[in-house]
C-alpha atoms as a PDB file:
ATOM      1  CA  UNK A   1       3.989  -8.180 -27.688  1.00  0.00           C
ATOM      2  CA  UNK A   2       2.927 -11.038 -25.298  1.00  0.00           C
ATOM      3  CA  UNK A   3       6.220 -10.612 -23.519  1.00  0.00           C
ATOM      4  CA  UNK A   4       5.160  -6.549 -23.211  1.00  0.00           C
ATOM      5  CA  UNK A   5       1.581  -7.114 -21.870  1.00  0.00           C
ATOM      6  CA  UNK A   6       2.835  -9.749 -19.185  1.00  0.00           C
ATOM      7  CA  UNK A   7       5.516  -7.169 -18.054  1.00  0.00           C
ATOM      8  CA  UNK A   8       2.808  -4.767 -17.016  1.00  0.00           C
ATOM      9  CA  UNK A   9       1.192  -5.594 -14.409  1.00  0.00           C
ATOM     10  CA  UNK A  10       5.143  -6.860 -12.545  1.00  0.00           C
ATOM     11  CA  UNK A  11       5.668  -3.036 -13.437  1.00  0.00           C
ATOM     12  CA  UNK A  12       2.384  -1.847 -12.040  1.00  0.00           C
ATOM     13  CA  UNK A  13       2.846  -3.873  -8.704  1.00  0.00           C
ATOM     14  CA  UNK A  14       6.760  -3.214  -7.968  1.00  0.00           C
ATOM     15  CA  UNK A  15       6.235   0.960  -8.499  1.00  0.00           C
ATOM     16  CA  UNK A  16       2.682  -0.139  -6.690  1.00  0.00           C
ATOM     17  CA  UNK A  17       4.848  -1.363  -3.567  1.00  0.00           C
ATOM     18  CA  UNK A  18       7.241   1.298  -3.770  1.00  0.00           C
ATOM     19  CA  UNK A  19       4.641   3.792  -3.090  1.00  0.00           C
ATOM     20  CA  UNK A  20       3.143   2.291  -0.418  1.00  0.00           C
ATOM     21  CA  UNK A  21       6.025   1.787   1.136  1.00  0.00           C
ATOM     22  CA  UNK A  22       7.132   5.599   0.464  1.00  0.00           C
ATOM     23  CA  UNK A  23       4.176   6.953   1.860  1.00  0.00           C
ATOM     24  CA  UNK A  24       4.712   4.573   4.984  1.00  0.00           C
ATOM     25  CA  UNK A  25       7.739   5.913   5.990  1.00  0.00           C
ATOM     26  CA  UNK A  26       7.239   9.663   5.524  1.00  0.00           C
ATOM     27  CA  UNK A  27       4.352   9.489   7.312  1.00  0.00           C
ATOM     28  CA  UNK A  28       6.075   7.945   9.577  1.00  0.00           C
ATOM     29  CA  UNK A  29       9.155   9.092  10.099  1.00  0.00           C
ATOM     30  CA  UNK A  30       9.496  12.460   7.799  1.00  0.00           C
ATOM     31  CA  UNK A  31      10.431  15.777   9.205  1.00  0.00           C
ATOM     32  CA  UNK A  32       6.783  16.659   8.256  1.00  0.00           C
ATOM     33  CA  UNK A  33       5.162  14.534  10.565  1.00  0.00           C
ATOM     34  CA  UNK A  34       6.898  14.231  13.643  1.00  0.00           C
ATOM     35  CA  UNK A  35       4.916  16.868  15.894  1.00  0.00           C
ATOM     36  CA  UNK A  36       1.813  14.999  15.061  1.00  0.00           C
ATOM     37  CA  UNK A  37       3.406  12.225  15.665  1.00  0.00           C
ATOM     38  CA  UNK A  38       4.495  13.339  18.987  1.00  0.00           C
ATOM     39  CA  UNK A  39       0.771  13.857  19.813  1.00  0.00           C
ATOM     40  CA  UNK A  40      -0.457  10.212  18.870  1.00  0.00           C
ATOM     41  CA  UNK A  41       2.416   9.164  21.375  1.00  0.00           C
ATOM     42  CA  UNK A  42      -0.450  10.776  23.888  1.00  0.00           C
ATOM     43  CA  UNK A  43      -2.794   8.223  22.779  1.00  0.00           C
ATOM     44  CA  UNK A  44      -1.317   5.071  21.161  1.00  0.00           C
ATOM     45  CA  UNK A  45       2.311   4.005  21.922  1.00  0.00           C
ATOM     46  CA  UNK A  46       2.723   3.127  18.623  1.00  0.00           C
ATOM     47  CA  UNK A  47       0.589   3.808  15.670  1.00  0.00           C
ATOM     48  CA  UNK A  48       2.540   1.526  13.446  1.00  0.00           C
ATOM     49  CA  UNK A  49       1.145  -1.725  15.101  1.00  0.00           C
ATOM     50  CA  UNK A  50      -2.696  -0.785  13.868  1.00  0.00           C
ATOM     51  CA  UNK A  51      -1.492  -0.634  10.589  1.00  0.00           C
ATOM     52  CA  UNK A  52       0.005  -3.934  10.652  1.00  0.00           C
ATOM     53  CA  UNK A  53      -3.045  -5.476  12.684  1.00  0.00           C
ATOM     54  CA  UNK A  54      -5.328  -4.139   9.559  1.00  0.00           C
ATOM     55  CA  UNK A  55      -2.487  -5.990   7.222  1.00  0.00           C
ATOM     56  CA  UNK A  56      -3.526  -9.272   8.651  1.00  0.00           C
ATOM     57  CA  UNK A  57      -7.213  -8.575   8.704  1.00  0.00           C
ATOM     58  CA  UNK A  58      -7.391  -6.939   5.305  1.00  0.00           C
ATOM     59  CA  UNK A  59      -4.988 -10.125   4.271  1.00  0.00           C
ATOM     60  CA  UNK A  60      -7.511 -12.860   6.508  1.00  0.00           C
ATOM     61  CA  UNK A  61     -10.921 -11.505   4.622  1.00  0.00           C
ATOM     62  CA  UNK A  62      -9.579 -11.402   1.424  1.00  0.00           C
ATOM     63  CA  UNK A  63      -8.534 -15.555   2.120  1.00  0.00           C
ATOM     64  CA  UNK A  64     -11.862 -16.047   3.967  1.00  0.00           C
ATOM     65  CA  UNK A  65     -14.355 -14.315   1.686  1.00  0.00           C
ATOM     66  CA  UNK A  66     -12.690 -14.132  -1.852  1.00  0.00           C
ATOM     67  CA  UNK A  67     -16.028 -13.437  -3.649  1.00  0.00           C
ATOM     68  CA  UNK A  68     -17.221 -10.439  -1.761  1.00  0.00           C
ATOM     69  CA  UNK A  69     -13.841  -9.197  -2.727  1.00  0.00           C
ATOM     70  CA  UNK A  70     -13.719 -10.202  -6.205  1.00  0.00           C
ATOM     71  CA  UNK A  71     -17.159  -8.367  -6.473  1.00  0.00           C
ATOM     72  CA  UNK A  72     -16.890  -5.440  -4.792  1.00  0.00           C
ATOM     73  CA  UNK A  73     -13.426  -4.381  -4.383  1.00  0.00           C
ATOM     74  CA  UNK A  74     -13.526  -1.812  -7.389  1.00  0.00           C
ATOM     75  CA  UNK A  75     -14.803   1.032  -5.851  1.00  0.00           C
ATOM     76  CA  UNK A  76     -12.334   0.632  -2.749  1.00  0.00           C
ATOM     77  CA  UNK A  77      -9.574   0.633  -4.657  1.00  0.00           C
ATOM     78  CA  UNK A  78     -10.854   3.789  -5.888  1.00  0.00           C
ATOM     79  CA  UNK A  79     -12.240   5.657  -2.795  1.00  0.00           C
ATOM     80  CA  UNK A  80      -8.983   4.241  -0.775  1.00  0.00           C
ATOM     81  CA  UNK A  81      -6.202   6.071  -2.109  1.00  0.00           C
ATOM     82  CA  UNK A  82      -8.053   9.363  -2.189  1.00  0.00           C
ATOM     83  CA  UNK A  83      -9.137   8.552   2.285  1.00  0.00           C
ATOM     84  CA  UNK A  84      -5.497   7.989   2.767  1.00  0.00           C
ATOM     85  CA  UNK A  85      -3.926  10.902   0.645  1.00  0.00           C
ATOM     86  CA  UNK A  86      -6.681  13.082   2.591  1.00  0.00           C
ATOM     87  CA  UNK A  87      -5.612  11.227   5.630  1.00  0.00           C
ATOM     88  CA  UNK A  88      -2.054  11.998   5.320  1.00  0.00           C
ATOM     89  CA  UNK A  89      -2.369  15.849   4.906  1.00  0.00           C
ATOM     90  CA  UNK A  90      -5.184  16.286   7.500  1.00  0.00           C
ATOM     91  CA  UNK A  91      -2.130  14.288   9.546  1.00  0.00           C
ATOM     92  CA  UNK A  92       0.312  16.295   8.664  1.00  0.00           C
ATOM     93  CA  UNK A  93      -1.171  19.766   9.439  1.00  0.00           C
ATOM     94  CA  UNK A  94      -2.924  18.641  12.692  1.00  0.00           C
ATOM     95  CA  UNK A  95      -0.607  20.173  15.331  1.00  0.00           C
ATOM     96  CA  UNK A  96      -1.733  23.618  13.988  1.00  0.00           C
ATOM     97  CA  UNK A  97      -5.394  23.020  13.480  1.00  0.00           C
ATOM     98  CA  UNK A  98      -6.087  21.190  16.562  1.00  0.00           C
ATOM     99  CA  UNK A  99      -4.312  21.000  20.255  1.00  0.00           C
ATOM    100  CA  UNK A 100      -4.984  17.493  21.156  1.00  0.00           C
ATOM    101  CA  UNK A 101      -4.346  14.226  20.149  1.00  0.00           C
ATOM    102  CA  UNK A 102      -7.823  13.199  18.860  1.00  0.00           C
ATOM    103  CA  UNK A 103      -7.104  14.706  14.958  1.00  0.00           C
ATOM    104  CA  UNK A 104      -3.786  13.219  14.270  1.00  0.00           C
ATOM    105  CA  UNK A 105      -4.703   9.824  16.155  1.00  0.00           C
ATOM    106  CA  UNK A 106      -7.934   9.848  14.004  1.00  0.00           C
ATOM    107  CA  UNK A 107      -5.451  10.383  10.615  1.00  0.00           C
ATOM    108  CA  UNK A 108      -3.106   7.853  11.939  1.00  0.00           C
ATOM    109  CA  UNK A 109      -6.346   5.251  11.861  1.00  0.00           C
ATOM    110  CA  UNK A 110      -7.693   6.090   8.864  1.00  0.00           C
ATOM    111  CA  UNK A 111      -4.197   6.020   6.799  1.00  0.00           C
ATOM    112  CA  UNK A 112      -3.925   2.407   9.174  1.00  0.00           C
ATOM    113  CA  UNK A 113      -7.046   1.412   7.589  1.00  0.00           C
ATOM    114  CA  UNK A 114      -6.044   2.341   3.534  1.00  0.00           C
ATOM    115  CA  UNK A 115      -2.550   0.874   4.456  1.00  0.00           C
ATOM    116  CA  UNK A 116      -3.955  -2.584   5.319  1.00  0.00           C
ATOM    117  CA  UNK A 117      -6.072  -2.376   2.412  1.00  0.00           C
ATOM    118  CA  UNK A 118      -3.949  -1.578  -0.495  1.00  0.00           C
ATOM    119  CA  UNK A 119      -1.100  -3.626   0.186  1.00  0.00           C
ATOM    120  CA  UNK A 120      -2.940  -6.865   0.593  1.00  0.00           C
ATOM    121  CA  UNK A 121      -4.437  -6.098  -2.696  1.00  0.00           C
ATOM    122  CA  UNK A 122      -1.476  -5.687  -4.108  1.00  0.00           C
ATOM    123  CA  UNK A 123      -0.498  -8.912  -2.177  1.00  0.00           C
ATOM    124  CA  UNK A 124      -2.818 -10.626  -3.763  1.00  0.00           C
ATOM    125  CA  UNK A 125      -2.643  -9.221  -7.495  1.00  0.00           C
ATOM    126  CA  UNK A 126       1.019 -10.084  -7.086  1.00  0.00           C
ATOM    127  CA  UNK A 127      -0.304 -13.381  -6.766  1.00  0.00           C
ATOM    128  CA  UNK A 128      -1.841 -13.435  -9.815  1.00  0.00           C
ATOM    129  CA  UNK A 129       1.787 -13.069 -11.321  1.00  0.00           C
ATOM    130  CA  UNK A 130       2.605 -15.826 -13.391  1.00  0.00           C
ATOM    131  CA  UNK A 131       5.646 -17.258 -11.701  1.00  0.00           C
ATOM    132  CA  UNK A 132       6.710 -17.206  -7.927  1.00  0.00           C
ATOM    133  CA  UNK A 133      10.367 -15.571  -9.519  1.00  0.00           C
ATOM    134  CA  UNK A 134       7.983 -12.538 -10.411  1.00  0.00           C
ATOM    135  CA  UNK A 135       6.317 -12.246  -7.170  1.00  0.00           C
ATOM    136  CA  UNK A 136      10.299 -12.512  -5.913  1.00  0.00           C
ATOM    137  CA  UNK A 137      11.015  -9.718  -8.123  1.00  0.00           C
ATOM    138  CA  UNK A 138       8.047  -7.232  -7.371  1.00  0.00           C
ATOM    139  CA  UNK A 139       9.000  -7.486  -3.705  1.00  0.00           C
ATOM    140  CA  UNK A 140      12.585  -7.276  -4.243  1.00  0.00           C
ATOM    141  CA  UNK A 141      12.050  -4.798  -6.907  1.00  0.00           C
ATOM    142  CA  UNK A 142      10.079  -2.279  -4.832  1.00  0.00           C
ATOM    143  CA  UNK A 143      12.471  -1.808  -2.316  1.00  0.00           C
ATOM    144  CA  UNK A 144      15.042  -1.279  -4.070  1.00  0.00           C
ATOM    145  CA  UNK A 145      13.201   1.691  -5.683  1.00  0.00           C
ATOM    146  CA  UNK A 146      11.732   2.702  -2.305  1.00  0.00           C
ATOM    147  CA  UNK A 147      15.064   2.886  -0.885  1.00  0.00           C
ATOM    148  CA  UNK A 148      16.402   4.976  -4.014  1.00  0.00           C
ATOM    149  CA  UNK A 149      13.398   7.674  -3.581  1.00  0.00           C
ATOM    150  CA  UNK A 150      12.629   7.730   0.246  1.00  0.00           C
ATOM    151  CA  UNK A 151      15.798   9.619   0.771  1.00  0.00           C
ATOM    152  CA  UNK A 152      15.054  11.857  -1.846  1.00  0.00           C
ATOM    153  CA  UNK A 153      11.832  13.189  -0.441  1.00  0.00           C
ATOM    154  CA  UNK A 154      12.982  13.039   2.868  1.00  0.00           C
ATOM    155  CA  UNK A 155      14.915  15.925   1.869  1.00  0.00           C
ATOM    156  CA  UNK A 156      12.718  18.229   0.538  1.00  0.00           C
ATOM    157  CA  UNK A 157      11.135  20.765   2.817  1.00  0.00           C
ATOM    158  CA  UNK A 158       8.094  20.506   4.794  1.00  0.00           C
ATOM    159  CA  UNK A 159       5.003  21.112   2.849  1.00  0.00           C
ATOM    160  CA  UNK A 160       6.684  19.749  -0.235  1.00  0.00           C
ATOM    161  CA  UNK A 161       7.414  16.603   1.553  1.00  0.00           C
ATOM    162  CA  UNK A 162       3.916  16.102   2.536  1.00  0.00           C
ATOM    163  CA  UNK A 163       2.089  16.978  -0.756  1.00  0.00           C
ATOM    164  CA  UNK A 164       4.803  14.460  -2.562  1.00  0.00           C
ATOM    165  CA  UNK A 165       3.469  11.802   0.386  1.00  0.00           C
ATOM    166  CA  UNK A 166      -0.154  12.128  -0.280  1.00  0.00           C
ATOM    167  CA  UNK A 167       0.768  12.208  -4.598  1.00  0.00           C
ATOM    168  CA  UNK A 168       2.405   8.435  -3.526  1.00  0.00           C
ATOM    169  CA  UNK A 169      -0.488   6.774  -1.799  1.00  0.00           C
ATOM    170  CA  UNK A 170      -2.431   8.270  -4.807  1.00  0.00           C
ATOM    171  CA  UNK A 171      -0.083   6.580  -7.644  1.00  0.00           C
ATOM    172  CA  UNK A 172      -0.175   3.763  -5.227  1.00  0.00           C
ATOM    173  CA  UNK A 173      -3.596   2.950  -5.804  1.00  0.00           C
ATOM    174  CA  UNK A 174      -3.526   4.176  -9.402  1.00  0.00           C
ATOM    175  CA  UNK A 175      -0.687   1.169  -9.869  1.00  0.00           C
ATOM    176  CA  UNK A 176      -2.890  -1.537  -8.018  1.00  0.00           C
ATOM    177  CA  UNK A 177      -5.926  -0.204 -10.761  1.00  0.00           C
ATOM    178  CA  UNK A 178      -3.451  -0.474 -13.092  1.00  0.00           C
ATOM    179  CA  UNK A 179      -1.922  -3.945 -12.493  1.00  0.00           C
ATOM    180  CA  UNK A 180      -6.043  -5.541 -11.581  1.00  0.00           C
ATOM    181  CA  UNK A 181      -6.711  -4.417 -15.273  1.00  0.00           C
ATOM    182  CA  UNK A 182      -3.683  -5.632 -17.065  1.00  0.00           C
ATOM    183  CA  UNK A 183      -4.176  -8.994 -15.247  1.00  0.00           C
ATOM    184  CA  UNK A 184      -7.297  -8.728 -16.464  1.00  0.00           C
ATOM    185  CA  UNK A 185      -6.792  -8.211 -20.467  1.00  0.00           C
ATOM    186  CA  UNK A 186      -3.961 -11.086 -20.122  1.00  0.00           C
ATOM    187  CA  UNK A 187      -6.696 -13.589 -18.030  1.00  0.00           C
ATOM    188  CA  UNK A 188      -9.092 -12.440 -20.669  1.00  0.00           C
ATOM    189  CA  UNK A 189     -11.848 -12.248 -18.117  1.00  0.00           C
ATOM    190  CA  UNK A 190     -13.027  -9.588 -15.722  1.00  0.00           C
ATOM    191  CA  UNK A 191     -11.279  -8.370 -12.484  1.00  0.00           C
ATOM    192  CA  UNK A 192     -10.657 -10.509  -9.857  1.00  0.00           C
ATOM    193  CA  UNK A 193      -8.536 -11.221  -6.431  1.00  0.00           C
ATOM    194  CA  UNK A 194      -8.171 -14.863  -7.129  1.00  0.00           C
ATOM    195  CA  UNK A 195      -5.045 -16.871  -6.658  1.00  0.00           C
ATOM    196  CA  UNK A 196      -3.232 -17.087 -10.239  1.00  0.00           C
ATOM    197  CA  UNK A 197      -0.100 -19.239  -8.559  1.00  0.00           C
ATOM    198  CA  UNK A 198       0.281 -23.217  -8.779  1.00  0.00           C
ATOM    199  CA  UNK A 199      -0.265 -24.457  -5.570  1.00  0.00           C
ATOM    200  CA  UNK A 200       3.089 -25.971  -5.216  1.00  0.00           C
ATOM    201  CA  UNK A 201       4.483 -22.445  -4.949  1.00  0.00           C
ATOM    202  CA  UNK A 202       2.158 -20.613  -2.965  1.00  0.00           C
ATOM    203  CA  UNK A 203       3.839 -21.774   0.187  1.00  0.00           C
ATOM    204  CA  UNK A 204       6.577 -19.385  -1.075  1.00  0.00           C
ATOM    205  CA  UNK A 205       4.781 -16.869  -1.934  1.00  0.00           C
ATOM    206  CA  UNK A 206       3.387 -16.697   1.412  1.00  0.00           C
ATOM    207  CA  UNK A 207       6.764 -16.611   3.096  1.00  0.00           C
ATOM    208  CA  UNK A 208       7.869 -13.613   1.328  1.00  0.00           C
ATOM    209  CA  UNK A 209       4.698 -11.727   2.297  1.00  0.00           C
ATOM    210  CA  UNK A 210       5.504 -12.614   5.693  1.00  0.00           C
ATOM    211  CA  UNK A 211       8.822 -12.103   5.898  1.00  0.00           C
ATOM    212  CA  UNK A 212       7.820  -8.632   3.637  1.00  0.00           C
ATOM    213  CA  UNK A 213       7.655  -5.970   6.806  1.00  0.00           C
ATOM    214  CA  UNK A 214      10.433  -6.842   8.200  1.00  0.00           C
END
């Protein structure tokens, strides 16, 4: 039973990833999105590098103020999800409701914004893990899976494809709740973003979520 509970929360934060990185890359690079996507060319060359500058602030204030986090990051993890899932659609649909560039480069922000959040909290729960071989296996894990399903929703049509993308950002953050609880009930005390790793292996740790993106 022990064995059981400790799985959780490596289950929670692998499909977590997966998700997240799902989501990613149909909004991205799906068949649903690329005329919006051809109007935040107008604006930003590249969307994707504000999503990976909020990665590294997200992942900086968590290090730098750990309380505020610990205290308050509840109703985020909530509110987050649901921003990005409306985010994605609003994205998505933008080239019809609007002519310029200034809808879909708003989306793009605001899904940049969720993005940065949610996977440094999953970062950091994964942290939590007991062993460095988990976090190893959560990372590895949720590619694997990614790479099974991406293709798979790739392929379904349009407005399918899009309403599948904003369901994954939602399980995403339903995971990270998920895994933050389970951690939780094993820690036996209430919610937190601490570090759970020895420090010995944290070094490691960190080069994985580095080399993570890539």
């Amino acid at each position: 039973m022990a064995k059981a509970s400790a799985a959780r929360p490596l289950i929670f934060i692998t499909i977590g990833l997966a998700l997240l990185d799902i989501w990613c890359d149909v909004l991205g690079h799906g068949s649903a999105t690329v005329a919006a996507a051809d109007l935040v060319g107008a604006s930003l060359t590249n969307g994707r590098v504000f999503w990976n500058i909020s990665l590294v602030a997200f992942c900086g204030a968590i290090m730098l103020a750990p309380r505020w986090f610990t205290d308050h990051h509840r109703p985020w993890d909530l509110a987050v999800p649901a921003a990005a899932a409306l985010g994605t659609v609003l994205y998505a649909l933008s080239p019809s409701l609007t002519p310029g560039p200034a809808l879909p480069t708003a989306c793009i922000v605001l899904t940049g914004v969720c993005y940065g959040w949610l996977e440094a909290r999953l970062f950091f729960e994964a942290a939590r893990l007991e062993k460095l071989a988990h976090v190893v296996l959560a990372l590895a894990g949720s590619r694997v899976v990614k790479a099974i399903a991406v293709a798979g929703v790739g392929a379904l049509a349009p407005a399918v494809q899009i309403a599948a993308d904003a369901l994954a950002v939602v399980g995403c953050g339903a995971c990270l709740i998920a895994a933050t609880t389970s951690l939780a009930h094993i820690e036996m005390r209430p919610t937190s973003t601490e570090w759970r790793l020895p420090v010995t292996e944290r070094a490691g740790f960190i080069a994985f979520v580095i080399l993570f993106p890539c």
